[in-house]
Protein backbone atom coordinates (compact mmCIF):
# COMPACT_ATOMS: atom_id res chain seq x y z
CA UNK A 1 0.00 0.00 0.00
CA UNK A 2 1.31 3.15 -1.13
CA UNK A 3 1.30 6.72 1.57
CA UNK A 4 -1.65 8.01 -0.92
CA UNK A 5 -3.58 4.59 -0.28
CA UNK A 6 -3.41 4.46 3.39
CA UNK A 7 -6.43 5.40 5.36
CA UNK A 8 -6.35 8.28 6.95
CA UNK A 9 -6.38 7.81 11.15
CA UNK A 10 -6.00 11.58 12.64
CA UNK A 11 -5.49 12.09 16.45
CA UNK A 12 -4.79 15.18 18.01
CA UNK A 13 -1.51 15.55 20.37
CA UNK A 14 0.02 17.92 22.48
CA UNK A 15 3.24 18.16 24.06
CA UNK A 16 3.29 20.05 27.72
CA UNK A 17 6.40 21.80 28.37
CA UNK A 18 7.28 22.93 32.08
CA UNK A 19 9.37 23.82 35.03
CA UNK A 20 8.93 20.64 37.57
CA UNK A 21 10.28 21.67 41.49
CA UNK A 22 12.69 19.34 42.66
CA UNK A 23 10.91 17.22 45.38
CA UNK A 24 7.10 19.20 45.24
CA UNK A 25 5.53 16.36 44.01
CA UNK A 26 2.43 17.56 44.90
CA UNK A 27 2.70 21.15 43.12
CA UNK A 28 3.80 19.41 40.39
CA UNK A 29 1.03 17.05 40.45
CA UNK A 30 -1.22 19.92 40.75
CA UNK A 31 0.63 21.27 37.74
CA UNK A 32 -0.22 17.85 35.61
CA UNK A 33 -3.57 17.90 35.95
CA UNK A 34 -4.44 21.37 34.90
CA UNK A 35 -2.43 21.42 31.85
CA UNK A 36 -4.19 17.71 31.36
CA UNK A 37 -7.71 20.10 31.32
CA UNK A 38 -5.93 22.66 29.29
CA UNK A 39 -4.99 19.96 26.63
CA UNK A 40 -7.93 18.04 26.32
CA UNK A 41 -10.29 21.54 26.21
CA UNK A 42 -8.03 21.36 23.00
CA UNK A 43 -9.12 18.24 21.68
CA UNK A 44 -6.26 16.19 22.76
CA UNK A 45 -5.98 12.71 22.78
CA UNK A 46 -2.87 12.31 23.75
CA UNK A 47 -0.45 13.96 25.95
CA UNK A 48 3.06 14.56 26.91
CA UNK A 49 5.09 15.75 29.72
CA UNK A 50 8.79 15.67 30.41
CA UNK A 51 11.00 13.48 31.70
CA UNK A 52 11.30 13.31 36.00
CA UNK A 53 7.78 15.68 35.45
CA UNK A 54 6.53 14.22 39.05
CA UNK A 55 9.66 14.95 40.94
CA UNK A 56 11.94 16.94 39.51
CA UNK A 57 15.69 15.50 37.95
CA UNK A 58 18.91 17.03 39.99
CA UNK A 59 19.43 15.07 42.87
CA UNK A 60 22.54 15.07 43.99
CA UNK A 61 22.35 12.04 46.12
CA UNK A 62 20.83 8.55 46.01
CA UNK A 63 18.79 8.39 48.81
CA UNK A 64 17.50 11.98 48.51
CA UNK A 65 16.18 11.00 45.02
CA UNK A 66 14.44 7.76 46.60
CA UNK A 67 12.85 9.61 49.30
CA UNK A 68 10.81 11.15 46.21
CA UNK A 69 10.30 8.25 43.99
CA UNK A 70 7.43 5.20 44.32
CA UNK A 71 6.13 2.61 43.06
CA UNK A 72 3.93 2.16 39.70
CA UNK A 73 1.46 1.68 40.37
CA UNK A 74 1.86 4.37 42.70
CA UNK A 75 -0.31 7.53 44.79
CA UNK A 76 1.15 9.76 41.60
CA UNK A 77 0.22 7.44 39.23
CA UNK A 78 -3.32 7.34 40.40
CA UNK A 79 -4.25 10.59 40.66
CA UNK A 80 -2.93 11.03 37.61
CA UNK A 81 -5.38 8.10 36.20
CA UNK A 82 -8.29 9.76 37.77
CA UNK A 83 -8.39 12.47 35.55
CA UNK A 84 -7.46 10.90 32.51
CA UNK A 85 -10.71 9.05 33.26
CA UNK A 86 -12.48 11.79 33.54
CA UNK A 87 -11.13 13.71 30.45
CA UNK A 88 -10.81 10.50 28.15
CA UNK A 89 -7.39 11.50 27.40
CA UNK A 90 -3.71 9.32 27.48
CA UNK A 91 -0.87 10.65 29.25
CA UNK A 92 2.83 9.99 28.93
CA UNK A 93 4.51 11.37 32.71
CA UNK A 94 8.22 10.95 33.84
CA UNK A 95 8.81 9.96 37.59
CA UNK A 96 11.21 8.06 39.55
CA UNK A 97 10.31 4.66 40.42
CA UNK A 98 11.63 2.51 43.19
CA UNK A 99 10.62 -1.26 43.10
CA UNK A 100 12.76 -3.11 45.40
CA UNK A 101 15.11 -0.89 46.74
CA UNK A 102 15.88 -0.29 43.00
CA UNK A 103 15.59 3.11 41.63
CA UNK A 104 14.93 3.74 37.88
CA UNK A 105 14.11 6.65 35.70
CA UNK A 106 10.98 5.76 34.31
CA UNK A 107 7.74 6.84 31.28
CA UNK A 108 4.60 5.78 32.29
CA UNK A 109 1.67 5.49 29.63
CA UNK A 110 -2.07 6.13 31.29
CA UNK A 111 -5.56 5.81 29.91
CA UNK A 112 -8.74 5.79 30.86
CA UNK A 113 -8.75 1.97 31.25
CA UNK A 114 -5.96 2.41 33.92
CA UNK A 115 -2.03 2.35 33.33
CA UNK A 116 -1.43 0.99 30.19
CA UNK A 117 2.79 0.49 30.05
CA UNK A 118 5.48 1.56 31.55
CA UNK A 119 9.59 2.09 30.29
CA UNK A 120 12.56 2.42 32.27
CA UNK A 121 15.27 4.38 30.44
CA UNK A 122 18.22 1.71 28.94
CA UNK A 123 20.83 4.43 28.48
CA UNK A 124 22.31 6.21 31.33
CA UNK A 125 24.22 9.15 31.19
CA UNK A 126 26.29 10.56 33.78
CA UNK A 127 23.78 13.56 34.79
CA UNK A 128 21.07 14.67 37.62
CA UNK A 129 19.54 11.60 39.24
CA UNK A 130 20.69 8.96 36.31
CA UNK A 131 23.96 9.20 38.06
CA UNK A 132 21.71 6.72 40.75
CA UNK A 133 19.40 5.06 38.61
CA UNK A 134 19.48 1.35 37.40
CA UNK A 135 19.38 0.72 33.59
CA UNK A 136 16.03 -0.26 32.74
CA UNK A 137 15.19 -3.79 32.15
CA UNK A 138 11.78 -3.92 30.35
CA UNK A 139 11.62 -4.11 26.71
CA UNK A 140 11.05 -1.51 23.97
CA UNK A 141 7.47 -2.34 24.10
CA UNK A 142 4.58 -1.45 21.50
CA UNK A 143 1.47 -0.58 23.62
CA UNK A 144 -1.57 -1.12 21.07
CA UNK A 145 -4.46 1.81 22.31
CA UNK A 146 -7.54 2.92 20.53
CA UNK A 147 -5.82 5.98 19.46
CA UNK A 148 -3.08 3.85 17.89
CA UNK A 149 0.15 2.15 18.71
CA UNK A 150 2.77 3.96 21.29
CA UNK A 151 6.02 3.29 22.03
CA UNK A 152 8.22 5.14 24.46
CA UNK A 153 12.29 6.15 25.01
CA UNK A 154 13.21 8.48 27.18
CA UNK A 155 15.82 11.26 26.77
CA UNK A 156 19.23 10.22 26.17
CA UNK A 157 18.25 6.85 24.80
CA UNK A 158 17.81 9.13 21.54
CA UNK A 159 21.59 9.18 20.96
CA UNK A 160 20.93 5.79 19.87
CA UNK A 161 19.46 4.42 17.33
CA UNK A 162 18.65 1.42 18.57
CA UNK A 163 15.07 2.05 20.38
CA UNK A 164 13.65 3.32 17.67
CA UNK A 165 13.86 1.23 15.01
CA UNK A 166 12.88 -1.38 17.50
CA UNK A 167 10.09 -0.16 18.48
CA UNK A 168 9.27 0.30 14.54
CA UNK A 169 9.78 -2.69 13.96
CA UNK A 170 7.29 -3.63 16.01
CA UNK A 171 4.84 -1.61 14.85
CA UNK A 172 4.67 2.06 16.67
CA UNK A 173 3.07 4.57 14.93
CA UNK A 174 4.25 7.00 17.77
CA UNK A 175 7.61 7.03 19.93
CA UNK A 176 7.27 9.21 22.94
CA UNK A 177 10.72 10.85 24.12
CA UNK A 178 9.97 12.65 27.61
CA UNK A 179 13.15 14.73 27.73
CA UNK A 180 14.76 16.79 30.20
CA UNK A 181 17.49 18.44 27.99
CA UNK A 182 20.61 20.87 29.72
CA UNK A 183 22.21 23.58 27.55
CA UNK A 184 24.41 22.24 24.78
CA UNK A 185 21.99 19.43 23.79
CA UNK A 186 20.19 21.12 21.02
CA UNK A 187 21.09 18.83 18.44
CA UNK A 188 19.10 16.13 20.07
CA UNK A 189 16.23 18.56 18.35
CA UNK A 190 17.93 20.21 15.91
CA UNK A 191 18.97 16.58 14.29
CA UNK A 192 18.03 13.67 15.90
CA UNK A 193 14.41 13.77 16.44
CA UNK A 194 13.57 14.36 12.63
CA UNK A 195 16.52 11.70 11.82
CA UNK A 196 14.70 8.97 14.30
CA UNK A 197 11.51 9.86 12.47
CA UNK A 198 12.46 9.37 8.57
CA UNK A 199 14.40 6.19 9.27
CA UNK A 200 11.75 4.99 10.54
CA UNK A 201 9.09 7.02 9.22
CA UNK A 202 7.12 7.84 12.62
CA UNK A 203 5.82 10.36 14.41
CA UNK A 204 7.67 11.20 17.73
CA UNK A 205 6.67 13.60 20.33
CA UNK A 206 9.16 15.21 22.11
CA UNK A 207 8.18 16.66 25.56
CA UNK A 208 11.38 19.01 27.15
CA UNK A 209 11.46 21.15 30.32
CA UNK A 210 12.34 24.63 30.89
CA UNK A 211 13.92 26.22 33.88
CA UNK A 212 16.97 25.85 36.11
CA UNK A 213 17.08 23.41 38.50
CA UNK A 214 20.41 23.04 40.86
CA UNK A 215 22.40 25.01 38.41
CA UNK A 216 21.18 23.30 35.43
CA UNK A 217 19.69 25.37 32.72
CA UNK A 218 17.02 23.13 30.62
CA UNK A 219 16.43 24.52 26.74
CA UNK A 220 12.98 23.49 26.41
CA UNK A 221 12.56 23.38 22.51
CA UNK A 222 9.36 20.27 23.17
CA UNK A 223 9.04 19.31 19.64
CA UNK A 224 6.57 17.01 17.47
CA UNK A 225 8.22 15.50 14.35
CA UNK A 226 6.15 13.96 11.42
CA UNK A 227 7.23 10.80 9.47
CA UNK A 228 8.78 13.58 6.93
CA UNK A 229 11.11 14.51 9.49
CA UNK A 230 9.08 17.65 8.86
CA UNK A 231 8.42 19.79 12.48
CA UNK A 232 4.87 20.12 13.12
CA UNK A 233 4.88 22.18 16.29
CA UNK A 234 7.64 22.98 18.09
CA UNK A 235 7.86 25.07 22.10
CA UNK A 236 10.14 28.22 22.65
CA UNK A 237 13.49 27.57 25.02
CA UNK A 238 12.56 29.62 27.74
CA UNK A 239 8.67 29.42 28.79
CA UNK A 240 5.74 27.33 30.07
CA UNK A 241 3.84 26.18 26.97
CA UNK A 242 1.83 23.45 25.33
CA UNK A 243 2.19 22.92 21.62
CA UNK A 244 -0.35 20.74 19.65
CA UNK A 245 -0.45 18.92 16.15
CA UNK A 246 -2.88 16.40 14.50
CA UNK A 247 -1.06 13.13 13.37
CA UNK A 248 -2.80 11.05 10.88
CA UNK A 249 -1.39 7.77 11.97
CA UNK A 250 -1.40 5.69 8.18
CA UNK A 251 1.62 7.86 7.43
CA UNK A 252 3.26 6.31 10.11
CA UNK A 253 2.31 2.71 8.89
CA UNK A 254 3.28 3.33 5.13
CA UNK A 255 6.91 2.38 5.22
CA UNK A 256 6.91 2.10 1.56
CA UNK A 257 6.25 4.57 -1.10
CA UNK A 258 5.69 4.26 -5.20
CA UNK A 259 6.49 7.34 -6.55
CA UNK A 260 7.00 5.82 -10.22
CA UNK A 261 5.64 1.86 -10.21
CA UNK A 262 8.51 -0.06 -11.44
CA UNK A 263 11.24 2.82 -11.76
CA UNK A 264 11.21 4.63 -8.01
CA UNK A 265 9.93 2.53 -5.33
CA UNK A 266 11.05 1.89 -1.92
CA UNK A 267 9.97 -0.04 1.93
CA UNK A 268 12.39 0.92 4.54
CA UNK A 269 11.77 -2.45 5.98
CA UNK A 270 11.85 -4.31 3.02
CA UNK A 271 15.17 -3.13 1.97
CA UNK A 272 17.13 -3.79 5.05
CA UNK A 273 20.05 -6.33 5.06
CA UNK A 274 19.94 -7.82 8.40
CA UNK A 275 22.60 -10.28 7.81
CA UNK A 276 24.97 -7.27 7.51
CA UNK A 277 24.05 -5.59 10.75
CA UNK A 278 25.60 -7.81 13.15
CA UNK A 279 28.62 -5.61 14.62
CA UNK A 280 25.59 -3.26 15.83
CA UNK A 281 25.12 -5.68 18.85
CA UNK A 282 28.50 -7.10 18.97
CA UNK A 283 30.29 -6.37 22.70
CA UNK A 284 32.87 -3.32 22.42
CA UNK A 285 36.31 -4.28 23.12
CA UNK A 286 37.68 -1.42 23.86
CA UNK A 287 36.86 1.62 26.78
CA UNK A 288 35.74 4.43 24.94
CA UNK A 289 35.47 6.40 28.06
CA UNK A 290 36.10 6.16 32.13
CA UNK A 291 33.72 3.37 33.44
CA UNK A 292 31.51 5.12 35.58
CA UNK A 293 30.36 2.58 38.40
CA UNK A 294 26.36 1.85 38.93
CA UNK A 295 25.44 3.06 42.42
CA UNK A 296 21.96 1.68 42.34
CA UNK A 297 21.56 -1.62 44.18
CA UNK A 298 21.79 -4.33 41.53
C-alpha cells in the first residue's frame, strides 16, 4: 500500500512543556492535571510531559532522590489516572520509580482503562539523578491503544538508534521521548528527532522542560516530528507552553512509497540487510570512556 492509499487515522496531540520543582511532588502534580484540562479543552488525545515531570531530575544524592520516587502503580500514578478518566485523554509522565530498593528513571503510559505500560530508560548518562538510577530492564514495548500504537524512550536513549527502530519494527506509529534536555543538547532537536523519524518514518513527540534546576539550565525546545522529518509544532526555550499537532497515523504505517511503479519505489523495511548488521550488537572491546560505576543496588 502506497502513503496516498493508506487510510487516513487523525489524532490530536500535544506536548506540555514545564518547570517541575525538585521534590514538590504535589505542586507538580497539581501542575499535571491542569495542563491535562488545558490539553484536552483542546481536543487532545494524547499527551506529553517531560522526563522526572513528578519529581523533579537534579538530585545530587541517592537516597534523597528515593525519598521522592514510588512505586507504579503508585499515589502519583493514580491521581494522575483519575483524571485521565475523567477527560478521556492518554498521558505519557516521567517519575522516579523505586521497586525493590531499585531506583529507575521511568515513562509511564495512562488511559482511561488504567495504566497501560510503563519504560525504564536503557541508556544512562552521567547527569542529575541517572547518576543513581538502574538501567532499565523492560523491553522496547509497542502498547496497542484505541488511538493507535505507542512506544516510548526516554531522553538520552535518543543518541541511539537502537530504540527506535525497535520499536518500529514492532509496529509504533508513535515514539514518545519525555526529555529533560541541559544547555548544549540542542542537536538532540535540531537533528536527531527528525533523523529517528524518517528512518523509521514515525511520528515522535518530544516533551522538554524549561527552567533551572540546581544550576542546570534546561532549553525546552518540546518538539513534534512527522514521518517527513518535517516539524509540526515545536515550544520556545525559555517558557511554560503546550504545543499541539494532528497526526494522521497511516503515514506512520506506510513504510513504503511508489512514486513511479517499477522505476522509483522503496519499503524501509523491506530493503534492510539484516545479515549485515551484526557488529551493531557485537560487545565493544575497547573503553571508549572512564567506566563510571552503577550506584543503584543491583
Amino acid at each position: 500500500m502506497t502513503n496516498l492509499e493508506a487510510k487516513p487515522q487523525i489524532i490530536k496531540v500535544a506536548a506540555v512543556q514545564t518547570n517541575p520543582l525538585i521534590g514538590e511532588k504535589d505542586k507538580n502534580i497539581s501542575r499535571i492535571l491542569r495542563r491535562m484540562e488545558e490539553a484536552a479543552t483542546q481536543g487532545a488525545k494524547l499527551i506529553v510531559f517531560s522526563e522526572a515531570e513528578v519529581t523533579g531530575y537534579c538530585y545530587t544524592q541517592l537516597e534523597e532522590a528515593k525519598m521522592y520516587a514510588e512505586e507504579v502503580p503508585g499515589p502519583s500514578t493514580e491521581v494522575i489516572l483519575l483524571k485521565s478518566r475523567e477527560l478521556g485523554v492518554h498521558v505519557v509522565v516521567g517519575l522516579l520509580e523505586l521497586e525493590q530498593d531499585k531506583l529507575y528513571n521511568t515513562a509511564v503510559l495512562i488511559g482511561p482503562t488504567g495504566i497501560l505500560g510503563k519504560y525504564r530508560k536503557t541508556h544512562i548518562i552521567h547527569l542529575g539523578v541517572d547518576r543513581f538510577t538502574c538501567k532499565g530492564d523492560l523491553a522496547y514495548t509497542v502498547h496497542s491503544t484505541e488511538i493507535g500504537r505507542i512506544g516510548m524512550i526516554i531522553c538520552y536513549d535518543l543518541r541511539f538508534p537502537e530504540p527506535c527502530r525497535v520499536l518500529a519494527l514492532k509496529g509504533t506509529d508513535i515514539v514518545v521521548d519525555p526529555t529533560n534536555l541541559p544547555m548544549g543538547a540542542e542537536a538532540h532537536i535540531d537533528y536527531l528527532l527528525p533523523a529517528r523519524a524518517v528512518e523509521n518514518r514515525v511520528f515522535i513527540i518530544a516533551a522538554s522542560r524549561v527552567g533551572v534546576e540546581r544550576g542546570t539550565q534546561f532549553i525546552g525546545r518540546s518538539s513534534i516530528v512527522e514521518p517527513s522529518g518535517k516539524i509540526l509544532a515545536q515550544a520556545t526555550g525559555d517558557k511554560e507552553e503546550i504545543i499541539y499537532a494532528e497526526l494522521d497515523l497511516s503515514r506512520a504505517r506506510a513504510k513504503g512509497s511508489v512514486i513511479k511503479p517499477g522505476e522509483y519505489e522503496f519499503d524501509i523495511f523491506k530493503d534492510r540487510r539484516p545479515e549485515l548488521y551484526s557488529a551493531i550488537v557485537a560487545p565493544i572491546t575497547r573503553n571508549s570512556h572512564t567506566e563510571i560505576p552503577c550506584r543503584c543496588k543491583q
